[in-house]
N, C-alpha and C. Protein backbone atom coordinates (compact mmCIF):
# COMPACT_ATOMS: atom_id res chain seq x y z
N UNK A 1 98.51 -1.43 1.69
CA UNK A 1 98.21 -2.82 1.89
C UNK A 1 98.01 -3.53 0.54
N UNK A 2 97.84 -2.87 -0.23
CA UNK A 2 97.16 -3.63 -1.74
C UNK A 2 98.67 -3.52 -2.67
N UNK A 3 99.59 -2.60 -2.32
CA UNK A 3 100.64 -2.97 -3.10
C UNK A 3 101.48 -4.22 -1.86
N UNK A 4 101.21 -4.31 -0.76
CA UNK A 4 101.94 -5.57 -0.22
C UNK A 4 101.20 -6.95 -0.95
N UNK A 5 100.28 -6.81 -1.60
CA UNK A 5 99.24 -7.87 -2.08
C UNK A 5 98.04 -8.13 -1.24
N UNK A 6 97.49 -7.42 -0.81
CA UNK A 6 96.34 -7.56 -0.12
C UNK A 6 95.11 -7.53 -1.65
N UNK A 7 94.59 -8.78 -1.32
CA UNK A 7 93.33 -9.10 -1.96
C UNK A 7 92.36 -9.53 -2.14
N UNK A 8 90.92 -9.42 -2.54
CA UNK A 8 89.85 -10.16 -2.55
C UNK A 8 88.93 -9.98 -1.34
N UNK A 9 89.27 -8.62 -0.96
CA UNK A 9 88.63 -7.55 0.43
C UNK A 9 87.48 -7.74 -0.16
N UNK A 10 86.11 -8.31 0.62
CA UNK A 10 84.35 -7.97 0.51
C UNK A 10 83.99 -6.91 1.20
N UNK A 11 84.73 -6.84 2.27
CA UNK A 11 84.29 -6.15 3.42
C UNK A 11 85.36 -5.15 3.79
N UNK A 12 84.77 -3.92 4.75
CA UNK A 12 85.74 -2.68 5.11
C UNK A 12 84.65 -2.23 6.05
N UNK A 13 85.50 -1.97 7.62
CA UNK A 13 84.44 -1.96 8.49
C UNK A 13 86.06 -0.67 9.11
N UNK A 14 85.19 0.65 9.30
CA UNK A 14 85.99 1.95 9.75
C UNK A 14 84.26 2.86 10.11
N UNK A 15 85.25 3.58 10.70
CA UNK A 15 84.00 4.78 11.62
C UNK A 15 83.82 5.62 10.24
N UNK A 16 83.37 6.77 10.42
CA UNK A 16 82.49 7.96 9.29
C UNK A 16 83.92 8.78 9.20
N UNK A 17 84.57 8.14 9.14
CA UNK A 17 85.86 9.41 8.87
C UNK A 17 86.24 9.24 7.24
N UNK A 18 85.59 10.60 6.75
CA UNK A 18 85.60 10.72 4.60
C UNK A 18 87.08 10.24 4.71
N UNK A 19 88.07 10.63 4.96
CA UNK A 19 89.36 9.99 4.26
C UNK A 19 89.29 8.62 4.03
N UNK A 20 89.18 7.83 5.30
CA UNK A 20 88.74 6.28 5.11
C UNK A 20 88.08 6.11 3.67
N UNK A 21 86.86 7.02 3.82
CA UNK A 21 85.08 6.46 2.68
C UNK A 21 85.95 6.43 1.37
N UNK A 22 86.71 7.76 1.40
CA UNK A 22 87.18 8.11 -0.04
C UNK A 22 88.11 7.39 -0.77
N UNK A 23 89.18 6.74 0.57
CA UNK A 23 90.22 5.76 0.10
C UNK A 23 89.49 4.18 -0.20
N UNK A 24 88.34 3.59 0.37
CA UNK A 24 87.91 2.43 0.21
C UNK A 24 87.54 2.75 -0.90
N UNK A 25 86.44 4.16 -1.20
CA UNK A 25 85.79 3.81 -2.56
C UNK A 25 86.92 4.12 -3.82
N UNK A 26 88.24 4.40 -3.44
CA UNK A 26 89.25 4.53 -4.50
C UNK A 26 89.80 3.28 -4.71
N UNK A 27 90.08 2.55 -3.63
CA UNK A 27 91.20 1.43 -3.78
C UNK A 27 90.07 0.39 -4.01
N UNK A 28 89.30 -0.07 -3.42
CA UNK A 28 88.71 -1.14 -3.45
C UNK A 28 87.13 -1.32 -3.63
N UNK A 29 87.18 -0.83 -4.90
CA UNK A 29 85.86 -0.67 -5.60
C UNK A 29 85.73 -1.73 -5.85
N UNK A 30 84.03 -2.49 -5.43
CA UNK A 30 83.19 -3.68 -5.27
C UNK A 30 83.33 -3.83 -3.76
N UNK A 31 84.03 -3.67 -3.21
CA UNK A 31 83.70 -4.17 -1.52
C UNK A 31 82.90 -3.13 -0.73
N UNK A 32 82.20 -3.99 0.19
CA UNK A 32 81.15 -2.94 0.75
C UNK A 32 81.99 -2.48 2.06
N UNK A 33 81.32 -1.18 2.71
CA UNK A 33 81.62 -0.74 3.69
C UNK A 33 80.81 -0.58 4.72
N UNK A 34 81.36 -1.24 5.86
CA UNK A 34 80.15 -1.12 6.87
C UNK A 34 80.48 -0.23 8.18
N UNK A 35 80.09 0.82 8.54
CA UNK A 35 80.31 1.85 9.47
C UNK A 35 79.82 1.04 10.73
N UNK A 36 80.87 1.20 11.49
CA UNK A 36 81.03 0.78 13.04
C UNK A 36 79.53 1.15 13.56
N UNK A 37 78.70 0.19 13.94
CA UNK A 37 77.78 -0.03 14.53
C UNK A 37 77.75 0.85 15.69
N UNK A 38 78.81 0.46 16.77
CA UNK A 38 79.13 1.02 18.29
C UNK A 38 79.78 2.87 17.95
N UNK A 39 80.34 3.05 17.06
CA UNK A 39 81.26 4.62 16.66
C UNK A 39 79.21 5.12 16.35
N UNK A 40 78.65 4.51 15.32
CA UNK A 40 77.28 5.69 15.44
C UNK A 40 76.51 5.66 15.86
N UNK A 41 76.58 4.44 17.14
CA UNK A 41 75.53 4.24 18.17
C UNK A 41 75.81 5.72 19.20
N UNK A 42 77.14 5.96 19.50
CA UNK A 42 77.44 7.03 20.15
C UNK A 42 77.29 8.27 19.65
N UNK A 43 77.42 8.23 18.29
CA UNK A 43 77.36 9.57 17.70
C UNK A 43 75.32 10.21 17.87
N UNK A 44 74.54 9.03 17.50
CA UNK A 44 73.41 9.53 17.61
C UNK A 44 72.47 9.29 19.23
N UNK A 45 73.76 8.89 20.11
CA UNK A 45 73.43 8.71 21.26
C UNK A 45 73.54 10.15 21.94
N UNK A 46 74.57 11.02 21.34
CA UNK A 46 75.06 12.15 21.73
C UNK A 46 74.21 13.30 21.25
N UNK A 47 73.22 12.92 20.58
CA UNK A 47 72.37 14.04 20.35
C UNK A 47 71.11 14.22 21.08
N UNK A 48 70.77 13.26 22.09
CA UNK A 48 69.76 13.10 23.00
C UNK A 48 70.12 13.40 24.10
N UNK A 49 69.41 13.86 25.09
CA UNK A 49 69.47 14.28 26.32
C UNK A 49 69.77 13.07 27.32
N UNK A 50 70.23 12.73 28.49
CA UNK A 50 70.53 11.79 28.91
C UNK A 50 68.81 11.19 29.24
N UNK A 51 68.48 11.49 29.38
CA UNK A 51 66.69 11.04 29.69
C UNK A 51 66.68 9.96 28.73
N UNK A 52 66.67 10.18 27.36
CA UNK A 52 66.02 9.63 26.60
C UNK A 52 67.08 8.68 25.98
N UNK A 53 68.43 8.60 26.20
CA UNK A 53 69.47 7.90 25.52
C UNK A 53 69.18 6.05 25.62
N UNK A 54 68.57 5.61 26.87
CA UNK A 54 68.34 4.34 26.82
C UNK A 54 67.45 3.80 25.98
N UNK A 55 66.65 4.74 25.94
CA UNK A 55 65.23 4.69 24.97
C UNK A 55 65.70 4.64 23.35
N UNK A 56 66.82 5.06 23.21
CA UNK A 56 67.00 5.33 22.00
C UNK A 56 68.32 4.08 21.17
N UNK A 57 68.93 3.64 22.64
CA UNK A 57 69.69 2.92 22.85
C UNK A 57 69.26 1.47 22.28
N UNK A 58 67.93 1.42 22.92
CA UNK A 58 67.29 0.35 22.59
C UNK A 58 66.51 -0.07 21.54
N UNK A 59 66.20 1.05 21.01
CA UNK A 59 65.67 1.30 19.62
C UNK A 59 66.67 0.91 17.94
N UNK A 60 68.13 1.55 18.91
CA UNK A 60 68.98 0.89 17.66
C UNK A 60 69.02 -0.51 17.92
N UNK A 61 69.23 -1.07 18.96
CA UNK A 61 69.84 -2.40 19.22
C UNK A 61 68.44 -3.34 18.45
N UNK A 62 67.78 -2.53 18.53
CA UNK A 62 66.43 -3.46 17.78
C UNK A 62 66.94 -3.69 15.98
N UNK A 63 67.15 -2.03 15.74
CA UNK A 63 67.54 -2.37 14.07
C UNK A 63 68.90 -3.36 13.55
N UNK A 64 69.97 -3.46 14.56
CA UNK A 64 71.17 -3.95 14.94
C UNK A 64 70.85 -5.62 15.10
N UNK A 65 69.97 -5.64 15.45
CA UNK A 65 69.54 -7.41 15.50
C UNK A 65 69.17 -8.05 14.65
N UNK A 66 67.90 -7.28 14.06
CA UNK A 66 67.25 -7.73 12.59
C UNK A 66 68.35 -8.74 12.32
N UNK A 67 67.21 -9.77 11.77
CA UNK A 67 68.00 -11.16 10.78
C UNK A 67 68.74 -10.71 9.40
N UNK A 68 67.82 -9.67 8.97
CA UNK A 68 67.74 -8.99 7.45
C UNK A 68 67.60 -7.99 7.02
N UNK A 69 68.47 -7.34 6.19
CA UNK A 69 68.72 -5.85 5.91
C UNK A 69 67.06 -5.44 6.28
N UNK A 70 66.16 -5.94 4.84
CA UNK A 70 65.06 -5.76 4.81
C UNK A 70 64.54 -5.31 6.17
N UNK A 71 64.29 -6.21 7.26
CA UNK A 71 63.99 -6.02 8.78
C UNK A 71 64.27 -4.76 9.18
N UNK A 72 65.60 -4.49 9.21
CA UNK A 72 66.63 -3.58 9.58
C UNK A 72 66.03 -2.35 9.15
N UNK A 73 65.90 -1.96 7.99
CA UNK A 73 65.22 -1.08 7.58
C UNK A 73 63.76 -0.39 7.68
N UNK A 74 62.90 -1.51 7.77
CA UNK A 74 61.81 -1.22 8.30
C UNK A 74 61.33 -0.15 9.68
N UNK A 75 62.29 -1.59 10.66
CA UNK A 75 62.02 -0.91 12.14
C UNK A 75 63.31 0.35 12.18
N UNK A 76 64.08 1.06 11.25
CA UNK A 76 64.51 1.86 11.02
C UNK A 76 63.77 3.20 11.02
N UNK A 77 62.85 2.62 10.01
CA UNK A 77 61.82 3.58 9.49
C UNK A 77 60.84 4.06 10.35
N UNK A 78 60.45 2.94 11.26
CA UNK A 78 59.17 3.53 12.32
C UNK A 78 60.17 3.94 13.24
N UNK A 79 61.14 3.15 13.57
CA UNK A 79 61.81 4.01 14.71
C UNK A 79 61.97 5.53 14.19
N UNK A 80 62.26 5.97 13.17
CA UNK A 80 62.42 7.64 12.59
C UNK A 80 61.13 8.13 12.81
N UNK A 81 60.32 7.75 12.41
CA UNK A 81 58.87 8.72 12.76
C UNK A 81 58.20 8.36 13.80
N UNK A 82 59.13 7.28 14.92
CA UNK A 82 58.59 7.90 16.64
C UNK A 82 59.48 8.82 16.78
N UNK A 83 60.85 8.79 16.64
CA UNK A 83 61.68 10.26 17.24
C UNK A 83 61.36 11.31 16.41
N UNK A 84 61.10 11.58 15.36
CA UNK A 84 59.94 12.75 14.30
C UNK A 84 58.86 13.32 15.38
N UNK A 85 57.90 12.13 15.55
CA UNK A 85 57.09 12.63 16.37
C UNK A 85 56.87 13.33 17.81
N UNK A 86 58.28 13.30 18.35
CA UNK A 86 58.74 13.29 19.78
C UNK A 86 59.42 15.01 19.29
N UNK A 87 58.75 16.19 20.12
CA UNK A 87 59.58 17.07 20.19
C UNK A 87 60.91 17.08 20.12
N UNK A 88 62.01 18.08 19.22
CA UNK A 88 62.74 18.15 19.97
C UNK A 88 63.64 17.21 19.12
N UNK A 89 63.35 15.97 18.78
CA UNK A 89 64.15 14.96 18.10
C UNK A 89 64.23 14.53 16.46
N UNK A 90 63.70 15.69 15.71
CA UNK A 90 63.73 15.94 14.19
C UNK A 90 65.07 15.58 13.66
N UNK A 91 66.20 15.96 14.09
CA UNK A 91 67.37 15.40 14.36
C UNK A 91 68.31 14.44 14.17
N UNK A 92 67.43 13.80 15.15
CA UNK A 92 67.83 11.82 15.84
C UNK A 92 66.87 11.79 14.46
N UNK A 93 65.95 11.47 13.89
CA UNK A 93 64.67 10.58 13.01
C UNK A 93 65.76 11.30 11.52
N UNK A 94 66.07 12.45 11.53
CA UNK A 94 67.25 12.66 10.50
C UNK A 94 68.13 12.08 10.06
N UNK A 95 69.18 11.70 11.26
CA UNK A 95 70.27 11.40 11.33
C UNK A 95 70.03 9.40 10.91
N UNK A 96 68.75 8.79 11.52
CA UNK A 96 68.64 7.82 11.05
C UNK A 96 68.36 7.45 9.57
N UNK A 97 67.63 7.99 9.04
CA UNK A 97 67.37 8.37 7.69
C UNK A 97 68.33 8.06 6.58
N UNK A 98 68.83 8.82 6.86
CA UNK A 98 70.17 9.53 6.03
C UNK A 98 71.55 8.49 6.25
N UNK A 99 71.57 7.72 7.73
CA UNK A 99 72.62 7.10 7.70
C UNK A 99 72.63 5.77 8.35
N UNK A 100 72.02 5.15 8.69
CA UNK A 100 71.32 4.03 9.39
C UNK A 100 71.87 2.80 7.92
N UNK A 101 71.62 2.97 7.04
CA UNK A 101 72.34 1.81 5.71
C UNK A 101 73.32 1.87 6.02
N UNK A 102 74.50 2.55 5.96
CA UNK A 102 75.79 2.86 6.55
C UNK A 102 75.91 1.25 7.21
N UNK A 103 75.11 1.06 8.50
CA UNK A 103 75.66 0.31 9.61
C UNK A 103 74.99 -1.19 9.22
N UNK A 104 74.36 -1.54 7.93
CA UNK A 104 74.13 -2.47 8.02
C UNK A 104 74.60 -3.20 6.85
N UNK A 105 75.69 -3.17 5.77
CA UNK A 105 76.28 -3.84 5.35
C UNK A 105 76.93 -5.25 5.68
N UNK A 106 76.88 -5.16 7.28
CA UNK A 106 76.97 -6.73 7.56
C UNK A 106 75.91 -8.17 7.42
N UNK A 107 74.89 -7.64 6.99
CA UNK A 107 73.69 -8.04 7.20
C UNK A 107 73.33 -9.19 6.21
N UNK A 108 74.80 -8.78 4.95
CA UNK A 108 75.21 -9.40 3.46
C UNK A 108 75.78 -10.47 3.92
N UNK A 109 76.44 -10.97 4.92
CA UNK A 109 77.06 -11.75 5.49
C UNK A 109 76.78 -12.79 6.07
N UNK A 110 77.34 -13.92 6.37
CA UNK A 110 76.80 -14.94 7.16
C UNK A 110 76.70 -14.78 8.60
N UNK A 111 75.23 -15.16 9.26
CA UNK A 111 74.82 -14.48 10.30
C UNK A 111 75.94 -15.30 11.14
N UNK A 112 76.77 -15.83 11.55
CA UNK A 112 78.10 -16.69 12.56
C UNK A 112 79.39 -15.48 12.24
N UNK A 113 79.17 -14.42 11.15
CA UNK A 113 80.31 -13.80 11.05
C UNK A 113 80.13 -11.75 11.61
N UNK A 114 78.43 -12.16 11.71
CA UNK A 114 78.28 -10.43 11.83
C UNK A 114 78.82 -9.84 13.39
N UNK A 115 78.99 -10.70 14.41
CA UNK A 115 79.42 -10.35 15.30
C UNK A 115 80.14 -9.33 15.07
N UNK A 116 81.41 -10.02 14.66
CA UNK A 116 82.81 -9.72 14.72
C UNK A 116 82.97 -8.93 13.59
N UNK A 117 81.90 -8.45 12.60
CA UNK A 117 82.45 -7.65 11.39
C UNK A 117 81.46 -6.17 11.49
N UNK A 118 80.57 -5.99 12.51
CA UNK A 118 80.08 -5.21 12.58
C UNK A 118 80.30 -3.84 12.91
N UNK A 119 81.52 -4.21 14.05
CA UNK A 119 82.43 -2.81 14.52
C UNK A 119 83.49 -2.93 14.18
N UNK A 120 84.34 -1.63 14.81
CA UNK A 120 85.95 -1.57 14.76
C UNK A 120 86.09 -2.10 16.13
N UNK A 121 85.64 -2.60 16.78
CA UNK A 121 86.12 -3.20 18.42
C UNK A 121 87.49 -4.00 18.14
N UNK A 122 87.04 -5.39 17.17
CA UNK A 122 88.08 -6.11 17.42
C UNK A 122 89.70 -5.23 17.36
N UNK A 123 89.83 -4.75 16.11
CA UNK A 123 90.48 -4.47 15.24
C UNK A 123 91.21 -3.84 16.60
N UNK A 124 90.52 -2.45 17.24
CA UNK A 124 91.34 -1.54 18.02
C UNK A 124 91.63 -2.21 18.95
N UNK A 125 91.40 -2.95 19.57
CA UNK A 125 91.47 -3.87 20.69
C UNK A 125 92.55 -4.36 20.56
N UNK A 126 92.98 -4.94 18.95
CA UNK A 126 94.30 -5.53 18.40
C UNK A 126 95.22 -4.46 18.65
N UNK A 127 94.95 -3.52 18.27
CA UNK A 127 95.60 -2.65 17.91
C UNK A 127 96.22 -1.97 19.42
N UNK A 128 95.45 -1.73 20.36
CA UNK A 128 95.47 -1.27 21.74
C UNK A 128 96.51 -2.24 22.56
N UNK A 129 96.71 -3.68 22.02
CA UNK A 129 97.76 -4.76 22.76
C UNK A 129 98.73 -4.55 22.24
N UNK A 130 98.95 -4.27 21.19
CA UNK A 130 100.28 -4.30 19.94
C UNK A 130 100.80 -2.85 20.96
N UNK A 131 99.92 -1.78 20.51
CA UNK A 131 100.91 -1.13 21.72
C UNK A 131 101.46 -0.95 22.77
N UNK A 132 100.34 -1.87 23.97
CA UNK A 132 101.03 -1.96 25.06
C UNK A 132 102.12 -3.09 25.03
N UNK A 133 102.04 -3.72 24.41
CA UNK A 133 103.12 -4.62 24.67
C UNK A 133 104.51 -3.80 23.65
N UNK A 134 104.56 -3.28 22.86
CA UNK A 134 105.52 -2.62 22.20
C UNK A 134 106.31 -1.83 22.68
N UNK A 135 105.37 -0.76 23.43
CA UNK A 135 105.77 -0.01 24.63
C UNK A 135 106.24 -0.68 25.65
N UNK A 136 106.12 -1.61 26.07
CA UNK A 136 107.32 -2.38 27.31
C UNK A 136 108.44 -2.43 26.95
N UNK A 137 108.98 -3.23 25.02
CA UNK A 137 109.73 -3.69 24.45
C UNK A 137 110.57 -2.75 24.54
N UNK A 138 110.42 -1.30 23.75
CA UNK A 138 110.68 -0.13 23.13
C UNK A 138 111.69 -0.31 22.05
N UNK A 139 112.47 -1.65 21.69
CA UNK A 139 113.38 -1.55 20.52
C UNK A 139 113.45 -3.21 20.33
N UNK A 140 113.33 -2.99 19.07
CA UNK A 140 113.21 -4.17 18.51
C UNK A 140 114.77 -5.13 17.96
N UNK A 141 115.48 -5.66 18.71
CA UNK A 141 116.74 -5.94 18.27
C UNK A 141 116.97 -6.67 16.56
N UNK A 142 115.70 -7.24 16.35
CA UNK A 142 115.89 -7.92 14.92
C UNK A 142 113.89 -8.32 14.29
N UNK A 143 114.38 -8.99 12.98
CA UNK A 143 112.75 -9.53 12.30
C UNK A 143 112.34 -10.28 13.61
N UNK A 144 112.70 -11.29 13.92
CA UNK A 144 112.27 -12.42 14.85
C UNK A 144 111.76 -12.10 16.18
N UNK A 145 112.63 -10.65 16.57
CA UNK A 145 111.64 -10.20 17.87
C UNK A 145 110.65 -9.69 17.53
N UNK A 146 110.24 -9.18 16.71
CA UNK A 146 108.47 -8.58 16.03
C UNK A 146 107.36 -9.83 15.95
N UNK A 147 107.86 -10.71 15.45
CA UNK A 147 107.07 -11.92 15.89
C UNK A 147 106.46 -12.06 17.12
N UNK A 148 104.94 -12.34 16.78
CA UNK A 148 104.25 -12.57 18.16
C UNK A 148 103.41 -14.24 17.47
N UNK A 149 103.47 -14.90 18.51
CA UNK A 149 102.68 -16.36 17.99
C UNK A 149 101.94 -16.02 19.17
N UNK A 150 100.38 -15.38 17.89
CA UNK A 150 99.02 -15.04 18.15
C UNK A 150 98.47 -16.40 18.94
């Protein structure tokens, strides 16, 4: 993308997959990266028993709201040493710790834009139409049939 001329990227919003981390922090050093909100809501949703997943559910959506990193971090922090304190969930209060900054690089942003820059939703969503509709096509007779007026 950067030899087609892609430039002046702030932002890079991809799940925890190192090839991604390694290629952003190669190609486009100064832009921040913000890990899909919804990709590690599931990942640390998956380490709780179904009992406790709403509970925990709701606990991110609290740090996920915050106005301000600052905020964000805080109720980060107590949220880690209630699941610390909770048998069993050394883990979950770990896993927040350690990776909970990850998901809030949007936070740098203007609050009318964090919606939409927080996950990979949009993006795959784009990405999920481009193929179904491609797949109907299956051959492209020229440039002008690739054209879609978004």
């Amino acid at each position: 993308m950067k030899r087609r001329g892609l430039g002046g990227v702030e932002l890079l919003v991809s799940d925890d997959h190192e090839g991604l981390k390694a290629a952003i922090a190669r190609h486009f050093q100064g832009a921040a990266h913000q890990r899909c909100q919804v990709h590690y809501a599931r990942n640390l949703l998956g380490m709780v028993g179904a009992k406790k997943r709403k509970e925990l559910a709701a606990d991110l959506r609290g740090i996920f709201a915050a106005p301000a990193r600052e905020q964000a971090l805080g109720i980060a922090s107590s949220m880690a040493k209630k699941w610390r304190s909770e048998k069993g969930n050394a883990k979950v209060a770990d896993h927040i710790e350690e990776h909970i900054e990850e998901c809030l690089a949007c936070l740098a942003f203007p609050e009318s834009h964090r919606r939409r820059i927080r996950t990979t939703n949009g993006p795959e969503r784009l990405n999920q139409e481009i193929k179904r509709r491609t797949r109907v096509v299956r051959i492209f007779p020229n440039r002008a049939s690739l054209a879609y007026d978004w």
